[in-house]
Protein backbone atom coordinates (compact mmCIF):
# COMPACT_ATOMS: atom_id res chain seq x y z
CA UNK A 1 13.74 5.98 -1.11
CA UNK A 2 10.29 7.28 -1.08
CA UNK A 3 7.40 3.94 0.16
CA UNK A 4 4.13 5.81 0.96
CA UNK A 5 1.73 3.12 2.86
CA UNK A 6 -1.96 3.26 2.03
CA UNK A 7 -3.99 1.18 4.24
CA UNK A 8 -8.06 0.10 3.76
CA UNK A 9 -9.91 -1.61 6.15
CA UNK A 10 -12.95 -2.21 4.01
CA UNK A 11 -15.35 0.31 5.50
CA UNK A 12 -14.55 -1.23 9.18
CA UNK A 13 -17.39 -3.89 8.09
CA UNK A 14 -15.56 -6.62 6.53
CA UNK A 15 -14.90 -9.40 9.06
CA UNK A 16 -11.93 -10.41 7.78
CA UNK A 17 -10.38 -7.46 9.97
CA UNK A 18 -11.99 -8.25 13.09
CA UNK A 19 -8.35 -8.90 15.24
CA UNK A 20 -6.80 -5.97 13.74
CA UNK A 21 -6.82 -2.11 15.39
CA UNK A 22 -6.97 -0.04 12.66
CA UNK A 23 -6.64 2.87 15.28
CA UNK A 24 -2.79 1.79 16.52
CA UNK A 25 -2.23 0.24 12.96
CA UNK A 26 -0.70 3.63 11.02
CA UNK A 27 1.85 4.66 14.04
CA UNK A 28 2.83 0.58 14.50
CA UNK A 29 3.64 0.73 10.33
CA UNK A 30 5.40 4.38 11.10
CA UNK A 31 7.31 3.41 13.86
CA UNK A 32 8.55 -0.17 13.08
CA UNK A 33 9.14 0.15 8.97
CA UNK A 34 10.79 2.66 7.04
CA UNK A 35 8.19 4.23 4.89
CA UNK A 36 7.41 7.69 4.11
CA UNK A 37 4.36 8.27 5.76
CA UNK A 38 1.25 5.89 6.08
CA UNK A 39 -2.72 6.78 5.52
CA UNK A 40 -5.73 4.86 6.49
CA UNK A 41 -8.83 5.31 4.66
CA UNK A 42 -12.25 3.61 5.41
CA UNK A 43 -12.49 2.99 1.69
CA UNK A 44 -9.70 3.67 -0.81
CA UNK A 45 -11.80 2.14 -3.51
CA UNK A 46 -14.25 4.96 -2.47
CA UNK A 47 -14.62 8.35 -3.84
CA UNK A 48 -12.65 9.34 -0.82
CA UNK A 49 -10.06 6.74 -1.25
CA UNK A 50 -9.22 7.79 -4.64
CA UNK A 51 -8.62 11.07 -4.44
CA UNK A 52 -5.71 10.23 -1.41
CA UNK A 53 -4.55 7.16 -4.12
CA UNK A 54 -4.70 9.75 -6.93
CA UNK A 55 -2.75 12.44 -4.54
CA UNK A 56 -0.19 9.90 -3.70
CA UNK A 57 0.57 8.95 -7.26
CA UNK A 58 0.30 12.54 -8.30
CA UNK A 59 3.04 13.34 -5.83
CA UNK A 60 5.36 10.68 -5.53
CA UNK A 61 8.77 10.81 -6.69
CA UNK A 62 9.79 8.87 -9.68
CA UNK A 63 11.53 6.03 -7.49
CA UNK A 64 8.88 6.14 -4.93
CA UNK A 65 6.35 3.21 -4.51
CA UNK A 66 2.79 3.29 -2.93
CA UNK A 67 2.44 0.53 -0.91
CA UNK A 68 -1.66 -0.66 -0.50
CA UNK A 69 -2.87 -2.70 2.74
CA UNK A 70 -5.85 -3.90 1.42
CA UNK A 71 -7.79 -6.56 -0.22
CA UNK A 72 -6.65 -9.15 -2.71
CA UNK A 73 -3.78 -7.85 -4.89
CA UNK A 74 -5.57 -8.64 -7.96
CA UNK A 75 -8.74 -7.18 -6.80
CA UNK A 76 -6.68 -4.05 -5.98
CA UNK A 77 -5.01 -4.06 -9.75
CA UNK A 78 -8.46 -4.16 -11.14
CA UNK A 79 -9.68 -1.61 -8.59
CA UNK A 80 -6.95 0.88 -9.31
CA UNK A 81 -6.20 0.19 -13.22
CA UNK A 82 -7.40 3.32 -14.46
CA UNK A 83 -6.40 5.46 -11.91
CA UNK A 84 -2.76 4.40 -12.50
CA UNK A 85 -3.01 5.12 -15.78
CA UNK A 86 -4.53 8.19 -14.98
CA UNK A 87 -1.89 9.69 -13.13
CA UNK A 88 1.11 7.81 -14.98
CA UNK A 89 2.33 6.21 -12.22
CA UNK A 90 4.43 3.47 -12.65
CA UNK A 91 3.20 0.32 -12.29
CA UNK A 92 5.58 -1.68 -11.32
CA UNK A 93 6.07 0.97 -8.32
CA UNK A 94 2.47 -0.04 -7.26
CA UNK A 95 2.34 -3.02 -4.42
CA UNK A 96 -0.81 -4.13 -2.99
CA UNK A 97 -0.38 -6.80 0.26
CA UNK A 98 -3.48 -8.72 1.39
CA UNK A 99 -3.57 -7.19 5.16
CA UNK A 100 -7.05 -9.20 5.87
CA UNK A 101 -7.45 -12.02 8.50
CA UNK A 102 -4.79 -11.71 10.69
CA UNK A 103 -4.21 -8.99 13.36
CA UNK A 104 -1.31 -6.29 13.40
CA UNK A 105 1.99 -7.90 14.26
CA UNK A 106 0.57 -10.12 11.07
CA UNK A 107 -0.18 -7.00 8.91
CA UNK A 108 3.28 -5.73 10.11
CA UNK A 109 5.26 -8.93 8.92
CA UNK A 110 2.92 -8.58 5.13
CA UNK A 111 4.04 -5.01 5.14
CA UNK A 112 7.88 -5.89 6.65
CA UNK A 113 7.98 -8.33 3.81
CA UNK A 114 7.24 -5.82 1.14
CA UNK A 115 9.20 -3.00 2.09
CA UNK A 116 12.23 -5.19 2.40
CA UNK A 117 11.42 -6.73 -1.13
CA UNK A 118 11.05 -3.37 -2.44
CA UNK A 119 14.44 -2.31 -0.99
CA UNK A 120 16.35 -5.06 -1.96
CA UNK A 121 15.41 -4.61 -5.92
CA UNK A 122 16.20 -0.95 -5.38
CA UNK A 123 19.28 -2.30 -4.22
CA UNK A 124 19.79 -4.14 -7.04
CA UNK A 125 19.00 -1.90 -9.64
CA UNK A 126 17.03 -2.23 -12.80
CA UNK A 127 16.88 -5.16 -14.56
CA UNK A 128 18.85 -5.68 -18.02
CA UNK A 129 16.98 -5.66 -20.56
CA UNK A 130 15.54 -9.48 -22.44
């Protein structure tokens, strides 16, 4: 299974990741999860950050899920709306975790917490229908 990990740190400005290091963060989420590959960006809600969001969509597999360290999750939905539509990505393949205010072994355990979600519906397989 295909989990590519996006990760934002809110232009390094926002407080709220003051006891993280964003510079060990991407080979800590590498090395202790089992993900794809993982990308920081300074901004992913940023023309920058897009186009890696829209690359990632564009060329994920059609089991794969992005999953986005970031901000709120329902800021994120509302950030990235259109550019899920955009690309046709599946929605329900798109997971945003709230990484801000703790440090990294915190981030980690958000991430941890995901991945294993993700892999245990996989597991499962799809729901029947209502």
């Amino acid at each position: 299974m295909e989990i590519k990990v996006l990760l934002c740190n809110c232009k390094g400005l926002c407080d709220s990741f003051k006891d993280s290091d964003m510079n060990k963060l991407p080979f800590e989420v590498e090395s202790d999860l089992d993900v794809t590959y993982t990308v920081l960006s300074p901004q992913l809600c940023g023309q920058g950050g897009n186009a890696i969001l829209e690359e990632a969509m564009k060329t994920s597999k059609p089991d794969g899920y992005l999953l986005v360290g970031a901000c709120a999750p329902k800021a994120q939905e509302k950030l990235f709306k259109k550019l899920i539509r955009a690309t046709r990505f599946n929605e329900k393949h798109f997971v945003p975790v709230d990484i801000r205010g703790t440090d990294n072994a915190g981030i980690l355990d958000r991430l941890r917490g995901s991945v294993e979600g993700i892999l245990k519906q996989a597991e499962a397989g799809p729901s029947p229908a209502a």
